[in-house]
N, C-alpha and C. Protein backbone atom coordinates (compact mmCIF):
# COMPACT_ATOMS: atom_id res chain seq x y z
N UNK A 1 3.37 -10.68 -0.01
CA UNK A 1 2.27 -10.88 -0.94
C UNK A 1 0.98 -11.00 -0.16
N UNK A 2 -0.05 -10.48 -0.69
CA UNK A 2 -1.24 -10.83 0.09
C UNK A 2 -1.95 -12.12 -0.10
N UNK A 3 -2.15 -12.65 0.55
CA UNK A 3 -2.83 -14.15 0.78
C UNK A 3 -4.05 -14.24 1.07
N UNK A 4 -4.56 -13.38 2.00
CA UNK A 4 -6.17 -13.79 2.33
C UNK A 4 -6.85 -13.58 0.64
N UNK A 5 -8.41 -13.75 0.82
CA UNK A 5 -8.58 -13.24 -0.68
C UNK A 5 -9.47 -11.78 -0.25
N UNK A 6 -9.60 -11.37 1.31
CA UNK A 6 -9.91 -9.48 1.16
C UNK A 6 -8.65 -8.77 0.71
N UNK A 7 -7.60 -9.46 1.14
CA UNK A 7 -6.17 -8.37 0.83
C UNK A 7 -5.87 -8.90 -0.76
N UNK A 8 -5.96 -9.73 -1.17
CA UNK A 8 -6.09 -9.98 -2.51
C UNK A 8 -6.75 -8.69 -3.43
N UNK A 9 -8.19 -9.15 -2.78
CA UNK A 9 -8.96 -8.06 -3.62
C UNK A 9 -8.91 -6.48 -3.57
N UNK A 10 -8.33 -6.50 -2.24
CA UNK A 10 -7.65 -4.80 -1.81
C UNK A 10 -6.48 -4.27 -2.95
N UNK A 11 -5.68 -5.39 -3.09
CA UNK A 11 -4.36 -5.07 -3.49
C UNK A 11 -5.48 -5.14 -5.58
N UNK A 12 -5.61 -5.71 -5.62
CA UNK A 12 -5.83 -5.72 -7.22
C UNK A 12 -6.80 -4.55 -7.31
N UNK A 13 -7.51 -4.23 -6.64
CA UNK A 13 -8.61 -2.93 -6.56
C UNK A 13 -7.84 -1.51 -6.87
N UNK A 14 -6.56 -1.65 -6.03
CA UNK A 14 -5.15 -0.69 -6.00
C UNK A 14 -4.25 -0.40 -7.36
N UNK A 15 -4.20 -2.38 -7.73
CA UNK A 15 -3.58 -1.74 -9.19
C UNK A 15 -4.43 -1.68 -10.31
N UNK A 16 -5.75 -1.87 -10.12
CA UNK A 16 -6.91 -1.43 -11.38
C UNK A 16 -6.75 0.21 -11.07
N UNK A 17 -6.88 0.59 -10.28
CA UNK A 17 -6.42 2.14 -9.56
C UNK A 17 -5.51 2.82 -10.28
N UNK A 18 -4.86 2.26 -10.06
CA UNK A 18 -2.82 2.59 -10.86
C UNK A 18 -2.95 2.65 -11.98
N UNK A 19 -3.07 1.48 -12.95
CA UNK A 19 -3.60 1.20 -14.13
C UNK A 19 -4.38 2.44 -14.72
N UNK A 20 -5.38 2.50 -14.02
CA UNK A 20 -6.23 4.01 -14.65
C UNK A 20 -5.95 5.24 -14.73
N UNK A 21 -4.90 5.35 -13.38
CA UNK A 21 -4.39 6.22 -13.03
C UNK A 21 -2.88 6.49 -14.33
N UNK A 22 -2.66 5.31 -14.92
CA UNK A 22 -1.30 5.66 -15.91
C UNK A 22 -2.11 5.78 -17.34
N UNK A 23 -3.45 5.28 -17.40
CA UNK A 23 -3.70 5.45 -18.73
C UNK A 23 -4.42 6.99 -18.84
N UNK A 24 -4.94 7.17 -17.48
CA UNK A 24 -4.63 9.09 -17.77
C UNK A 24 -3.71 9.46 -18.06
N UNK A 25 -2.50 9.54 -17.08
CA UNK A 25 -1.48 10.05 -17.52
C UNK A 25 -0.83 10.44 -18.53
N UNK A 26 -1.28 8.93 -19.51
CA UNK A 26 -0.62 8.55 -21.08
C UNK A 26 -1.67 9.87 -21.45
N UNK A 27 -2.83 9.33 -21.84
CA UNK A 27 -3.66 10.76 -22.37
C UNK A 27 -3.31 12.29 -22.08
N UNK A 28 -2.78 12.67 -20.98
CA UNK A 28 -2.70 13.84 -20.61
C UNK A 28 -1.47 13.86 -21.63
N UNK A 29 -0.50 13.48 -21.50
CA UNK A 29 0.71 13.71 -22.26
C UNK A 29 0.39 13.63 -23.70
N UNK A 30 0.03 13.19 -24.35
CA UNK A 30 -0.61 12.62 -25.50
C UNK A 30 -1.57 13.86 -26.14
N UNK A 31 -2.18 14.52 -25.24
CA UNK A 31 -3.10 15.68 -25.62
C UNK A 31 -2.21 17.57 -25.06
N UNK A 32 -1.06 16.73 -24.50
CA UNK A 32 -0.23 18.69 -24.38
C UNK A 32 -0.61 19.05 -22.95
N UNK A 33 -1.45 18.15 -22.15
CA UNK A 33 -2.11 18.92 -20.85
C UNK A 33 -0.73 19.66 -19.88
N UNK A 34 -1.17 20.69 -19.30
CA UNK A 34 -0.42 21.16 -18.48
C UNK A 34 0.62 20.74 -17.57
N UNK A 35 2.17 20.97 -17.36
CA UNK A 35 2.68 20.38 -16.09
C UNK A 35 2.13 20.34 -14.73
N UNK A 36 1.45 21.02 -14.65
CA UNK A 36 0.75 21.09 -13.21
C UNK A 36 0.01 19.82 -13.18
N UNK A 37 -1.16 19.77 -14.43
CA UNK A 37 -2.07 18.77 -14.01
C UNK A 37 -1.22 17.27 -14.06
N UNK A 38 -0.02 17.15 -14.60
CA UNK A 38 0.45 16.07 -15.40
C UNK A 38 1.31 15.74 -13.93
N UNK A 39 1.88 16.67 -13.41
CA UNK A 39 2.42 16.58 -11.94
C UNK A 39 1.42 16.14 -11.28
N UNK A 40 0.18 16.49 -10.84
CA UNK A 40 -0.59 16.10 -10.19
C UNK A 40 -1.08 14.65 -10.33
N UNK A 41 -1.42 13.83 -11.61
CA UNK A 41 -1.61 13.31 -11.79
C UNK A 41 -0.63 12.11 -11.52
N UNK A 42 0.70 12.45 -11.54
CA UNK A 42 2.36 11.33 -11.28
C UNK A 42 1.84 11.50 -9.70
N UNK A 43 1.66 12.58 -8.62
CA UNK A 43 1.61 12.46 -7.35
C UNK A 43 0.47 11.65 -6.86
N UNK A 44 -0.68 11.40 -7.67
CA UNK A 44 -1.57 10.98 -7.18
C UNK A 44 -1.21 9.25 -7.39
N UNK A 45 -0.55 9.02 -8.75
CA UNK A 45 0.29 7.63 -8.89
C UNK A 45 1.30 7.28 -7.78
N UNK A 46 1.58 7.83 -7.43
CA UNK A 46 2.79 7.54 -6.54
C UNK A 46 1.77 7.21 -5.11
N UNK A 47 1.11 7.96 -4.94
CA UNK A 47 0.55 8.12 -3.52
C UNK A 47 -0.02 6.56 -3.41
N UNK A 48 -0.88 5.94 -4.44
CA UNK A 48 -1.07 4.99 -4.36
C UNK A 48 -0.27 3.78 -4.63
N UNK A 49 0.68 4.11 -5.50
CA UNK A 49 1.74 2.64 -5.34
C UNK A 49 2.40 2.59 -4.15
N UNK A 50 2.53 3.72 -3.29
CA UNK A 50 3.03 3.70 -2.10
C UNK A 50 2.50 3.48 -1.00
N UNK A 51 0.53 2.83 -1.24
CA UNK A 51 -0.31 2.79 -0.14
C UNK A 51 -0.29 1.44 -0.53
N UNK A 52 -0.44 0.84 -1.83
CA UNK A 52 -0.04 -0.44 -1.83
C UNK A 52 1.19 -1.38 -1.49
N UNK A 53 2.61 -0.33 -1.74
CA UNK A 53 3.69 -0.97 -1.08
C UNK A 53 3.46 -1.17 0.50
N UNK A 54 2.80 0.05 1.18
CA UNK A 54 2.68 -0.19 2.71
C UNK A 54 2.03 -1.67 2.90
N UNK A 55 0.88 -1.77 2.07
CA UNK A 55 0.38 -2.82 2.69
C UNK A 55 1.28 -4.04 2.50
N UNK A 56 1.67 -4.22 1.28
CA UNK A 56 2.19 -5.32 1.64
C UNK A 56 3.69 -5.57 1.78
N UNK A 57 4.00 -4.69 2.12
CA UNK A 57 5.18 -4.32 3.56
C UNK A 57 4.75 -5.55 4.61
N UNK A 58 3.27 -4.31 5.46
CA UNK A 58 2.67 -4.99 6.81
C UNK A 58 2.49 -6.70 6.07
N UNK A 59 2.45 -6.93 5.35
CA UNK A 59 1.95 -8.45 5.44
C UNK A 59 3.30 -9.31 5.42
N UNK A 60 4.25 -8.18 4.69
CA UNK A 60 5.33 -9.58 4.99
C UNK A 60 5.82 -9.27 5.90
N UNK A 61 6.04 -8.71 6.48
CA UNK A 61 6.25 -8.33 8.31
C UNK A 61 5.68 -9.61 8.78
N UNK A 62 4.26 -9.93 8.62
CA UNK A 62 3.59 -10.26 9.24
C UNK A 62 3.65 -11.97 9.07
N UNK A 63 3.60 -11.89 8.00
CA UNK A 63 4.39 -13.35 7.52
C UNK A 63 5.92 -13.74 7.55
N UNK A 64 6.62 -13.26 7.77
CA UNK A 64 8.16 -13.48 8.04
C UNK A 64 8.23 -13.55 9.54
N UNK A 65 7.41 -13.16 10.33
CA UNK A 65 7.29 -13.60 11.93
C UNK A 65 6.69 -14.59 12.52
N UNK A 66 5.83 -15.06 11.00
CA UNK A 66 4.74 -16.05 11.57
C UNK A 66 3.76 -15.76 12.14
N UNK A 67 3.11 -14.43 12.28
CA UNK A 67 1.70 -14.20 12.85
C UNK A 67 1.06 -13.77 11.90
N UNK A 68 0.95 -13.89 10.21
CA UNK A 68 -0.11 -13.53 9.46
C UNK A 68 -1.24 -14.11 9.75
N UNK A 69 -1.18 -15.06 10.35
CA UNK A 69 -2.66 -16.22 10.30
C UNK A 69 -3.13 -15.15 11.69
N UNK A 70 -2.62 -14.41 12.71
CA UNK A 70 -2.94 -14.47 14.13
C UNK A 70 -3.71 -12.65 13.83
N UNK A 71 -5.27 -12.65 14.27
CA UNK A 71 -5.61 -11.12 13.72
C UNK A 71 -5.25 -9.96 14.38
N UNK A 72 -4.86 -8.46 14.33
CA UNK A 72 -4.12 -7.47 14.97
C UNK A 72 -4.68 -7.04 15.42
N UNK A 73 -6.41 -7.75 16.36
CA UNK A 73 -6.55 -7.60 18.28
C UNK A 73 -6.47 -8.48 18.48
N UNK A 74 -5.41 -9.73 18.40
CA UNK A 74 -4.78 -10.37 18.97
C UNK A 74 -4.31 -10.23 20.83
N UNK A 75 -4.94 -11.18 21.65
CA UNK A 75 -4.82 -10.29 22.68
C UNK A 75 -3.82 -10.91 23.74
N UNK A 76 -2.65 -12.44 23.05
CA UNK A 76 -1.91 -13.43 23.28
C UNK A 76 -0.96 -12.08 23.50
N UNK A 77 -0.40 -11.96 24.74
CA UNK A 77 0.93 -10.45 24.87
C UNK A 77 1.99 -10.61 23.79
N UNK A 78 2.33 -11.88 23.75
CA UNK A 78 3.55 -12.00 22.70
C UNK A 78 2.89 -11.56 21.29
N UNK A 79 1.68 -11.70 20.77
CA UNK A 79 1.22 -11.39 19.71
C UNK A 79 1.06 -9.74 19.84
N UNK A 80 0.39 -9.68 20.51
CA UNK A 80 0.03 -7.88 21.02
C UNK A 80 1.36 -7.83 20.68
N UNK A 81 2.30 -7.50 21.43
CA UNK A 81 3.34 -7.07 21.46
C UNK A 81 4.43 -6.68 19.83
N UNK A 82 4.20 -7.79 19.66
CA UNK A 82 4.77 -8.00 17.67
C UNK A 82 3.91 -7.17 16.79
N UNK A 83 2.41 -7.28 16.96
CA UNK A 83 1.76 -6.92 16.22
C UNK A 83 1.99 -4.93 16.18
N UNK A 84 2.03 -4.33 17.78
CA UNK A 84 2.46 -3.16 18.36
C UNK A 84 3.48 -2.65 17.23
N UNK A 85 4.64 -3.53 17.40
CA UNK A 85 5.87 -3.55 17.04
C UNK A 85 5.88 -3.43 15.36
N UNK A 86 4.76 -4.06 14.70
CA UNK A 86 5.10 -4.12 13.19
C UNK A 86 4.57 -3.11 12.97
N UNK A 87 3.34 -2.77 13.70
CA UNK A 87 1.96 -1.50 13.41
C UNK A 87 3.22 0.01 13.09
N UNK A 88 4.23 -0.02 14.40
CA UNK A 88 4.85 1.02 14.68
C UNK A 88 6.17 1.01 13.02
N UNK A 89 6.56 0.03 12.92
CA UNK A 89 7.17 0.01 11.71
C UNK A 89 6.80 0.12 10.41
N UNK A 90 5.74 -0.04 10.23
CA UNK A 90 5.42 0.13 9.11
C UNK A 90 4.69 1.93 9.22
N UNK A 91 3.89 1.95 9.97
CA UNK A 91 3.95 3.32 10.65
C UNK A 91 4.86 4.30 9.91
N UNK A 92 6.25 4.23 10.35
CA UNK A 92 7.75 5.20 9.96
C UNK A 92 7.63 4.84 8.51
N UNK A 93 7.53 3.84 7.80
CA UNK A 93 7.81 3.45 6.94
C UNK A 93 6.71 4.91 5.74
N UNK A 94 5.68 4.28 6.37
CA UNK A 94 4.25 5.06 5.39
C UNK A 94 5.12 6.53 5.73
N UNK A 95 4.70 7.48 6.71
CA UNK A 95 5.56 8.55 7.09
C UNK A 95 6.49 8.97 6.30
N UNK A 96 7.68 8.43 6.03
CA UNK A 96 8.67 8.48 5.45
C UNK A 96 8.61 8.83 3.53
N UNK A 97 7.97 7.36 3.28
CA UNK A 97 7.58 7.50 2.16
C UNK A 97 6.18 8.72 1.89
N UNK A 98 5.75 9.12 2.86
CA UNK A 98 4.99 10.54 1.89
C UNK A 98 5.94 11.52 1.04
């Protein structure tokens, strides 16, 4: 979950996003619009519930290790190091999910 209140406001910015993004959708269907655009419109939904799952992926990474409080130029090696380590996992993760 996001905790600070910028990732707060990131993450709700995302699903006012989504939100708008499904009440097109509803309309497009609702008015006959094309599969193409109606496809386009599900990919562009997805793209973003899946930029919001990343993030808060990285945060509970980040909180289940105990370095959410610690910031990622953190320059403590053991922090560097974790932080490296989650950057790179969540990384595959985003990747994957395109």
């Amino acid at each position: 979950m996001p905790h600070s209140p910028e990732d707060k406001k990131r993450a709700i910015t995302r699903l006012r996003r989504i939100r708008g993004q499904a009440e097109a959708l509803e309309r497009q269907i609702a008015e006959g619009s094309s599969c193409g655009d109606v496809l386009q419109q599900l990919s562009a939904m997805r793209g973003a519930v899946t930029g919001l799952m990343s993030d808060v992926l990285e945060g509970h990474l980040l909180e289940s290790f105990g370095h959410a409080d610690c910031p990622p130029d953190c320059r403590e090696p053991d922090h560097e190091k974790l932080h490296a380590s989650i950057a790179e996992a969540v990384g595959l993760v985003r990747a994957y999910l395109k």
